[in-house]
Structures are given as C-alpha cells and as structure tokens.
Protein backbone atom coordinates (compact mmCIF):
# COMPACT_ATOMS: atom_id res chain seq x y z
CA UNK A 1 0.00 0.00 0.00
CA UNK A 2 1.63 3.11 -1.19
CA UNK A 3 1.81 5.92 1.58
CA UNK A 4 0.05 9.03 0.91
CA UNK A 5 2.32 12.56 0.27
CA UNK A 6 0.35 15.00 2.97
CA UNK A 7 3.43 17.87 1.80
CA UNK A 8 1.34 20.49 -0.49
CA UNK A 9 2.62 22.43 -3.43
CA UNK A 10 3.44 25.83 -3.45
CA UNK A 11 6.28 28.45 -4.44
CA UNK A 12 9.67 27.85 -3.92
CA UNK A 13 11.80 31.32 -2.78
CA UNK A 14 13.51 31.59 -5.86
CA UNK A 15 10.02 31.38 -7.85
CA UNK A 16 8.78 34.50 -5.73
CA UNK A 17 11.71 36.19 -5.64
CA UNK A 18 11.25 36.19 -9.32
CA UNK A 19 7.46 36.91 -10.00
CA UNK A 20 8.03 40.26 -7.52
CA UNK A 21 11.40 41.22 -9.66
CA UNK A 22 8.95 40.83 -12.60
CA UNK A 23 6.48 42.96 -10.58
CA UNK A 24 9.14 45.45 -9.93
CA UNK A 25 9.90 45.92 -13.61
CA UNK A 26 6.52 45.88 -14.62
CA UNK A 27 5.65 48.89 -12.48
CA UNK A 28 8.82 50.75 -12.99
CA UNK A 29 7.97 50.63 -16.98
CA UNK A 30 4.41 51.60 -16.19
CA UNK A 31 5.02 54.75 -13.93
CA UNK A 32 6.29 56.51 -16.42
CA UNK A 33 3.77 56.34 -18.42
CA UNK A 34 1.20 56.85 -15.82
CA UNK A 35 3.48 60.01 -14.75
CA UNK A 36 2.83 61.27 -18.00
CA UNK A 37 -0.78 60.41 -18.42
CA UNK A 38 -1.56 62.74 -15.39
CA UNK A 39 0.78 65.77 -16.43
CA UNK A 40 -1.07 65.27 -19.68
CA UNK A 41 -4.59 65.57 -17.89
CA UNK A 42 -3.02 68.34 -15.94
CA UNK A 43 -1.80 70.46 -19.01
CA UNK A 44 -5.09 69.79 -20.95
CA UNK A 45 -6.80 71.25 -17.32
CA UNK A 46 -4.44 74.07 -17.73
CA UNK A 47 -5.11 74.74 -21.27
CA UNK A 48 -9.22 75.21 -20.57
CA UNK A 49 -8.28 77.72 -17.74
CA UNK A 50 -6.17 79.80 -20.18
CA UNK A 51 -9.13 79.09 -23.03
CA UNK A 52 -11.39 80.61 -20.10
CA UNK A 53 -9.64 83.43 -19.77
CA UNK A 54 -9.68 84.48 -23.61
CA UNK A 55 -12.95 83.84 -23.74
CA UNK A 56 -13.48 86.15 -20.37
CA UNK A 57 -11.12 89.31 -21.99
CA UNK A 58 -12.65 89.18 -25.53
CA UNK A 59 -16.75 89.41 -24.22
CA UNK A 60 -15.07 91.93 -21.81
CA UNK A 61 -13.60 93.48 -24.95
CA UNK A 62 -17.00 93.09 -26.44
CA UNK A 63 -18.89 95.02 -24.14
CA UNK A 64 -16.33 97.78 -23.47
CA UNK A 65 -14.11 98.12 -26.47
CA UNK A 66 -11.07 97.70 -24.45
CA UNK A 67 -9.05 95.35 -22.28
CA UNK A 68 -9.48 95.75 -18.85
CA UNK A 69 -6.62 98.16 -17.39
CA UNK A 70 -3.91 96.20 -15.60
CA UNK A 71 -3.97 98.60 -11.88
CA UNK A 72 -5.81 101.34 -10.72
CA UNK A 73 -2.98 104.17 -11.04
CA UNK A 74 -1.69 103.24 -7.47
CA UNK A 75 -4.69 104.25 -5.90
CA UNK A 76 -8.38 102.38 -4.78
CA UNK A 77 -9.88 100.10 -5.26
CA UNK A 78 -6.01 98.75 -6.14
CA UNK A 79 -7.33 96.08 -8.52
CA UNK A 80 -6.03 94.46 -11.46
CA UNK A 81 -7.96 93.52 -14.85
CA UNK A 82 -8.40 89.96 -13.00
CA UNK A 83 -10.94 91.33 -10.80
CA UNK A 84 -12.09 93.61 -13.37
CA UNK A 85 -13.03 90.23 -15.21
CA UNK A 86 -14.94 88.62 -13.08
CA UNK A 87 -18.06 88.85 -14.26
CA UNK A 88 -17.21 87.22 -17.69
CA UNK A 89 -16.09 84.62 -15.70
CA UNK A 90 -19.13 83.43 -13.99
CA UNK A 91 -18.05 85.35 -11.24
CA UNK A 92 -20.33 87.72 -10.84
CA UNK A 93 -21.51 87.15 -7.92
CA UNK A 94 -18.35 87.80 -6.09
CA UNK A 95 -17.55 90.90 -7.68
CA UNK A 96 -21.05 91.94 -7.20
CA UNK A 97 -20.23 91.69 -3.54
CA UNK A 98 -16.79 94.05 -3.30
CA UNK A 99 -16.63 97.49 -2.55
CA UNK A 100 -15.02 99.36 -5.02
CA UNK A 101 -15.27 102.37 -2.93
CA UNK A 102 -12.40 101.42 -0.58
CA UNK A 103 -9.89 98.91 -1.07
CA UNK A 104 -11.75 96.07 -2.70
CA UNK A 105 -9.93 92.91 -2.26
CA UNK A 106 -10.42 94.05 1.79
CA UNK A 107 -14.23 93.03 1.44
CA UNK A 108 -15.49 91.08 4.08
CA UNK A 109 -16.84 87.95 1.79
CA UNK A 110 -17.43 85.49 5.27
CA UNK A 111 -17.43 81.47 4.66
CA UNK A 112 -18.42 78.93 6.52
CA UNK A 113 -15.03 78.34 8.01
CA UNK A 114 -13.94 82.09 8.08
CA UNK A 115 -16.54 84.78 9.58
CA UNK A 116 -13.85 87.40 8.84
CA UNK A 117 -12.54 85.64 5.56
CA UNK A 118 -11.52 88.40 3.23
CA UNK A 119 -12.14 88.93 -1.00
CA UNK A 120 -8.29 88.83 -1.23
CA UNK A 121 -8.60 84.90 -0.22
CA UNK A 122 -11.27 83.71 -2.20
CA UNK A 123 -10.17 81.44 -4.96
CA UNK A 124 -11.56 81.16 -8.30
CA UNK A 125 -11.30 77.80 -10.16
CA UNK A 126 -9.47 78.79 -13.42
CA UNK A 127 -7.00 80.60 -11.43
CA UNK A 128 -4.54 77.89 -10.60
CA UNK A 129 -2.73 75.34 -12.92
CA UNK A 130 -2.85 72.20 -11.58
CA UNK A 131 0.63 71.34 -12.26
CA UNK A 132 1.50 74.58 -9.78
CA UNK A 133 0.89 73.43 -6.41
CA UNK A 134 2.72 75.77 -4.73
CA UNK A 135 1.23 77.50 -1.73
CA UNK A 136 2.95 80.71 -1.22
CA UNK A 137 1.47 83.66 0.54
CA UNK A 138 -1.95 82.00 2.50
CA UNK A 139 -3.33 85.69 2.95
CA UNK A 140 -4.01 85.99 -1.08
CA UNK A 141 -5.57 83.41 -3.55
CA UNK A 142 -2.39 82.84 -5.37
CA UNK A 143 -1.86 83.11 -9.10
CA UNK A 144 -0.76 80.60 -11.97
CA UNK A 145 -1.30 82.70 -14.79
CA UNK A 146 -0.60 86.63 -15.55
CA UNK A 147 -0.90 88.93 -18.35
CA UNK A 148 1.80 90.21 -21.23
CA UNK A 149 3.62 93.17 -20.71
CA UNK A 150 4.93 92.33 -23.82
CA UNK A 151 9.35 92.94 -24.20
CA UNK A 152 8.82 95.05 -21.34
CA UNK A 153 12.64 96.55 -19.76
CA UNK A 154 12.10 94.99 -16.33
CA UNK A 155 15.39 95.84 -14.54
CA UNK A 156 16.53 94.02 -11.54
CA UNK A 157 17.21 95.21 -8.16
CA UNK A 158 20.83 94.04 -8.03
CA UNK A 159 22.06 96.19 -11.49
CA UNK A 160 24.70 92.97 -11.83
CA UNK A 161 21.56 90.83 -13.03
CA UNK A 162 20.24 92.86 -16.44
CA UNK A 163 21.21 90.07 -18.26
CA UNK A 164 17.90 90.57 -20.48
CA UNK A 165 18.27 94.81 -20.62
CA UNK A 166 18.89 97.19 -23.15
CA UNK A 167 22.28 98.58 -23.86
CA UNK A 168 23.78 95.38 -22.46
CA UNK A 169 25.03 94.11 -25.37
CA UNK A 170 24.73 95.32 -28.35
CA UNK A 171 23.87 92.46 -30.49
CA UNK A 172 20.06 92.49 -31.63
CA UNK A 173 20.26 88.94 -32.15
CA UNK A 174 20.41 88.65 -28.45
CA UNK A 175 19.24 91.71 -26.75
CA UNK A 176 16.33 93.47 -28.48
CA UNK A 177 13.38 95.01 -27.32
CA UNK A 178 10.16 96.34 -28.73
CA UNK A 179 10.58 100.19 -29.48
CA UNK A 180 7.22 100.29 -27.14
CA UNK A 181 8.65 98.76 -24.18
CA UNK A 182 10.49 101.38 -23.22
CA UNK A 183 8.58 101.83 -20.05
CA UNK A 184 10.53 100.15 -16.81
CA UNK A 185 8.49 97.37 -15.48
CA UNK A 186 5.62 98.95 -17.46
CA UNK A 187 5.22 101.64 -15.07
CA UNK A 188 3.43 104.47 -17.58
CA UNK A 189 0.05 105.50 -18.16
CA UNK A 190 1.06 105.88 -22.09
CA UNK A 191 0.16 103.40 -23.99
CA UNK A 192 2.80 103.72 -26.54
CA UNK A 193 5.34 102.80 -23.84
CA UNK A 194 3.64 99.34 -23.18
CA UNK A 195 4.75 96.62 -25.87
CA UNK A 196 2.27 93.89 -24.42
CA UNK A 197 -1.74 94.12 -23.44
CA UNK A 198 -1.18 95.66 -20.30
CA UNK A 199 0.40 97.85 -18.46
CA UNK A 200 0.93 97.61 -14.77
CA UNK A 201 -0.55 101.26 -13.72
CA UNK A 202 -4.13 100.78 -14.88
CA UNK A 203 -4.46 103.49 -17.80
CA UNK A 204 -3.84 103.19 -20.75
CA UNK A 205 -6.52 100.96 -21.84
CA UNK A 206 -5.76 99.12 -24.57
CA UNK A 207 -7.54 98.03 -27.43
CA UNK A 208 -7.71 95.00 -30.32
CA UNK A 209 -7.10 97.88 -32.73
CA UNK A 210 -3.92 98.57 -31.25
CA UNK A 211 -3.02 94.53 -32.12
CA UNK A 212 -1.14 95.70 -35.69
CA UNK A 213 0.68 92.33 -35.43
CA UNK A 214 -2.12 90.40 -35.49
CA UNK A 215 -4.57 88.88 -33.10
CA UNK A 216 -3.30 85.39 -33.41
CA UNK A 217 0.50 86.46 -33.30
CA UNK A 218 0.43 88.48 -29.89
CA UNK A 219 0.01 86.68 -26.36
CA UNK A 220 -2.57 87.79 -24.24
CA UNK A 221 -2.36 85.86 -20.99
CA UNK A 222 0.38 83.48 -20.23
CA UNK A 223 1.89 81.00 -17.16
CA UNK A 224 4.14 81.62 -14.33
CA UNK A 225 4.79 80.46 -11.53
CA UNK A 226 4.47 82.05 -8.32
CA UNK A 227 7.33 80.81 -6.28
CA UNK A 228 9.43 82.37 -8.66
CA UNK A 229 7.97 85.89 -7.98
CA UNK A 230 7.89 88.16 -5.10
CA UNK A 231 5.07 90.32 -5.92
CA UNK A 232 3.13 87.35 -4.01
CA UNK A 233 -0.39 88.98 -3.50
CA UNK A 234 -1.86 86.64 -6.46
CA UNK A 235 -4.17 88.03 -8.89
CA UNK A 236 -6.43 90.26 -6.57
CA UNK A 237 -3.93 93.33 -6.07
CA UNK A 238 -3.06 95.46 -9.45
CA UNK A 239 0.76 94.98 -8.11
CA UNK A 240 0.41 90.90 -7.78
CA UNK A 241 2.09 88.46 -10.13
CA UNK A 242 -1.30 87.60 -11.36
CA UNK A 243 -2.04 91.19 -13.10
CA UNK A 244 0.73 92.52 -15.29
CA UNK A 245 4.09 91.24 -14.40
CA UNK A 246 5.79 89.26 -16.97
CA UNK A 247 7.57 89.93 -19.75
CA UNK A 248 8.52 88.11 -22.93
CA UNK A 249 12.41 90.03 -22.51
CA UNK A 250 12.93 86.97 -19.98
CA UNK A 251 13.46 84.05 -22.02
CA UNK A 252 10.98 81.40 -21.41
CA UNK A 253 10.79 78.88 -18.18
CA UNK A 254 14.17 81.00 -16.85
CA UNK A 255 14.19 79.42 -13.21
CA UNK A 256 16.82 81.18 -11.53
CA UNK A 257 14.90 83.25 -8.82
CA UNK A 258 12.69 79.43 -8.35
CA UNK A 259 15.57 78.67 -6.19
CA UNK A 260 15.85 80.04 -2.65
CA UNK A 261 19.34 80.40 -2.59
CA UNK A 262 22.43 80.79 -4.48
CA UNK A 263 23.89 76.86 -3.60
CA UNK A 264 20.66 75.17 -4.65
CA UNK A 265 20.24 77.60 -7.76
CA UNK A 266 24.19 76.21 -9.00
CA UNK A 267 22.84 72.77 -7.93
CA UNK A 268 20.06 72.72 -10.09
CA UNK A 269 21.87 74.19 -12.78
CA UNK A 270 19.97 77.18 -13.27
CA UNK A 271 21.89 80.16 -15.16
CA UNK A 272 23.73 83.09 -13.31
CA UNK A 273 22.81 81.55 -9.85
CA UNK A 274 24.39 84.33 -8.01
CA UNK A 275 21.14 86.67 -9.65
CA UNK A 276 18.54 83.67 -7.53
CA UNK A 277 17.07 86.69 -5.32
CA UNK A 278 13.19 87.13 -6.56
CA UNK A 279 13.81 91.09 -6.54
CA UNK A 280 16.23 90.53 -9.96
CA UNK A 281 13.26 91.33 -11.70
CA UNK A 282 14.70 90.91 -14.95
CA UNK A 283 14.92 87.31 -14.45
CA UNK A 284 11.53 86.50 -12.27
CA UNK A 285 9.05 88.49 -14.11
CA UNK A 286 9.22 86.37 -16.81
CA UNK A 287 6.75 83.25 -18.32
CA UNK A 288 7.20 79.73 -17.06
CA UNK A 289 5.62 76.70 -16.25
CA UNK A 290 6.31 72.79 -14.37
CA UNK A 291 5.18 71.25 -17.96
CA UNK A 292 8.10 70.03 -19.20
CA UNK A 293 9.44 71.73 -22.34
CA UNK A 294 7.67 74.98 -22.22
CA UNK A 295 4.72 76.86 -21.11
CA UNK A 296 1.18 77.62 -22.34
CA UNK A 297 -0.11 80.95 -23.44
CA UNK A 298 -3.69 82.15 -24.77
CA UNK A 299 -3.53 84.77 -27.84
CA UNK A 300 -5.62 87.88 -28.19
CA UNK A 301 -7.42 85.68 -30.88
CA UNK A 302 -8.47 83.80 -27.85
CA UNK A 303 -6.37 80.89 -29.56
CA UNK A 304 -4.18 78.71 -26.66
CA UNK A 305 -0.49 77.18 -27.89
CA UNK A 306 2.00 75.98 -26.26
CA UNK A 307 5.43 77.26 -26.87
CA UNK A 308 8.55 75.68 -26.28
CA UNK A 309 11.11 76.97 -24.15
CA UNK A 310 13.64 76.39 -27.07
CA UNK A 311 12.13 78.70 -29.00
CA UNK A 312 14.23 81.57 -30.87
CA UNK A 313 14.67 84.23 -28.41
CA UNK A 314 13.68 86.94 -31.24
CA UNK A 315 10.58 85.51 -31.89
CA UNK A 316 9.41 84.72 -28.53
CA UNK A 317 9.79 88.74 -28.11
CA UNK A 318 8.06 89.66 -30.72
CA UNK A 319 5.09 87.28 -29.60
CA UNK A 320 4.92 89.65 -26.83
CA UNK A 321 4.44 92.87 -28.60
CA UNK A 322 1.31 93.93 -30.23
CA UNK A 323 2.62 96.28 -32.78
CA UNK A 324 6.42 95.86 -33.32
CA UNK A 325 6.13 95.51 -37.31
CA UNK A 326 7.25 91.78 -36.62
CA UNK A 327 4.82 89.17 -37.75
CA UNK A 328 5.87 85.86 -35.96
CA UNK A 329 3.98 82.16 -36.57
CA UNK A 330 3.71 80.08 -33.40
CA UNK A 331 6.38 77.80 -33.38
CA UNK A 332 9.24 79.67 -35.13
C-alpha cells in the first residue's frame, strides 16, 4: 500500500523572488507612463483655464471696447484687470459683492469656516494650474497665470543681473526690445510705452485695434509660476504676479529666482545663480511653467499654444508685442 504525500505544493523562494522582480519591472515601466498620463490631464486642465480666460477678456472686450486696465494708477480700489473680469467669468456674484469704494480685495466675503474671511482669499477655479501646487502667501488666492507686458525693460534690483536689458550688449540677435517697451516694469500711463496688453498702472486701456501684429500672433495671458515671484499677493492686487508682471524680454521657463538660494540655484543648474534673489526682476518676471518643455499661453485671438522653451529668443519677443512691425507664426 503506497503511503500518501500530505506535503502540499506551493512556491519555492527563488520562484517568488522572481514573480516580484517581474512585478518590480513591470511597475517601474508603467510609472512613467502613468506620470505622464496625469501631467497630460493636468496640461489639458491648464489649457481650458487659459481658453477661459480668452474667452473672459474678448466678451469683456466686447462690451467695453477695451481690455481691462492692468492697476488702478496706485490708488483704490487697487485692482487688477483679473478682478475687473470677473463677471465674464461666472463670477459675478463675487464681484457683485466688493466694494469698489475702498480697497476692494479688503471686502469682508465670510465662509463657513472664516466669519472674517476676506475677498483677497477667495479662490476662483481657473486661477490655478494644476501642475502649480505651490502654496505661497496663504493671505491671497495665489496666481498661476498673468498677463503680457509684452518685451517690457524689467530691470533688476541688483544692477549685476540685467542680463535681459537694453544697452547690455549690443547684439540684436540677443538683446532686443520692442521700441514700445520702453517703459521700466511697465510703469506708464502711455500706452505707446507698453509693448504687451497691459500695463501695470491701470491706464492706458488698450484696445484689439492697437493689435497691428495680429490677433493670433500676440500673447494675451500666459503662465508663471508664483514661487518664482515676489510680488506674491496673487491676482487680486493690481501689483500681484497675477495682473501685469511678466515679460517676454525673460526668455521662457528661466528658473533662476525658483531657487531660494544661491547653492541650490548652481545645484540645479539654473543660469547666473548668483542673480537667484526674486527682486532681480529681470529674471523672475518672466513666463514659465512645471510642464516640461515649455509653457502655455492664450492669444488675443483667444487661440491657446503651447510654446517651447527652445524657441528663438527673437521671436518669442516679438510674440509679446502687439505692434512691433514683426509678424511671428507660433512655433518659429
């Protein structure tokens, strides 16, 4: 009589050491790709705020013949041509509710959570990119997105960092700005000083007309990012990062004042690290995004492209201006 086996099958170590090495590959070719999926979801999100915003500034445009004005001439209600928006937005409601007598973005708007909660913290949903999760300043709904100065002379604070100025070098293949951004950091209420849509005073108000480049060559509204920036009150305050404070002069997705000092700016690579301080204005007010490559922008035609940050430095200028006699296609 033959004795029965009672031992049961079942892996050996070496067989499971190999089906979780297979496991291990399997996922490490599959993140990737499900990395990218979600950036892809995220910069397709991104893309329908910036479509949102065209849309927004050309009914605005519509019903007033003009953009919106970028400030209110450094007095109240100290808003910028985000607020000014709103109510193409679907947001009337909350600008229905600020008092533009005083200092708007000070309105008590109270929440559930917040009796005292102010306008300055209320978030709208197009507002943010969702590959920008950066928190910054928690007293001001923060800003992903900001409109063109155009080639705008934005000089730094520390006169060693121009690297992007006039009559720094004198080769136009490198250093070239639109004749009408002349105006330092767009501070003018002349609107042949501001090469972009708007200026960061308020007045002048400027116009489609004014567009001589075309429509569907000149950015309108573009990315940044705000740890980058230290103009940190968002997009409610005319003199936030939101409202008129970057410039095509800064060569796109320039990360040097991302850093938050001079040894992790070298470490990551970025150029001049020694100019990483956010008041070198003439490297942070400048276009950029986390999507790798480039950044997205929305046109005056209310078109949305994304440009690469490869792109001839030239033509990315004269994508900023509105009337510099230089016709540029998207991409060149």
């Amino acid at each position: 009589m033959r004795r029965r086996d009672d031992r049961t099958s079942g892996f050996t170590l070496v067989e499971l050491l190999v089906v979780i090495a297979i496991i291990g590959i399997l996922v490490g070719l599959l993140l990737p790709a499900v990395q990218a999926a979600r950036e892809a979801a995220r910069r397709m999100s991104c893309s329908n705020n910036l479509k949102q915003y065209g849309l927004g500034l050309q009914n605005y445009h519509d019903t007033y013949k003009t953009f919106p004005t970028a400030g209110a001439n450094w007095g109240n209600p100290q808003i910028g041509w985000q607020v000014q928006v709103l109510p193409f937005l679907e947001q009337s409601a909350l600008f229905n509710q600020l008092n533009m007598n005083g200092t708007a973005w000070d309105t008590i708007i109270p929440s559930s959570t917040d009796p005292n909660r102010r306008a300055r913290q209320v978030q709208v949903p197009y507002a943010r990119c969702p590959s920008d999760n950066y928190i910054g300043n928690q007293d001001w709904a923060q800003a992903s997105y900001c409109g063109n100065l155009g080639s705008q002379r934005t000089p730094s604070n520390d006169g060693a960092c121009n690297t992007w100025f006039t009559g720094e070098n004198t080769n136009p293949a490198v250093y070239n700005y639109d004749s009408k951004g002349g105006a330092d950091h767009g501070n003018t209420l002349n609107s042949g000083d501001i090469s972009g849509i708007f200026g960061r005073l308020g007045p002048p108000k400027i116009g489609m007309g004014s567009v001589t480049d075309g429509t569907s060559n000149t950015i309108l509204v573009g990315e940044i990012l705000p740890e980058c920036h230290d103009h940190d009150t968002g997009w409610w305050n005319y003199n936030g990062m939101g409202n008129a404070h970057a410039s095509t002069a800064v060569p796109l997705n320039t990360m040097t004042t991302c850093a938050s000092s001079q040894a992790q700016a070298t470490s990551r690579g970025y150029p001049n690290p020694q100019c990483w301080q956010k008041s070198n204005w003439n490297y942070s007010w400048g276009f950029r995004s986390n999507h790798t490559g480039g950044a997205q922008f929305v046109f005056v035609d209310g078109s949305v492209h994304f440009l690469s940050q490869n792109q001839d430095y030239m033509s990315y200028q004269y994508l900023g201006g509105r009337g510099d006699a230089h016709v540029v296609s998207i991409g060149q």
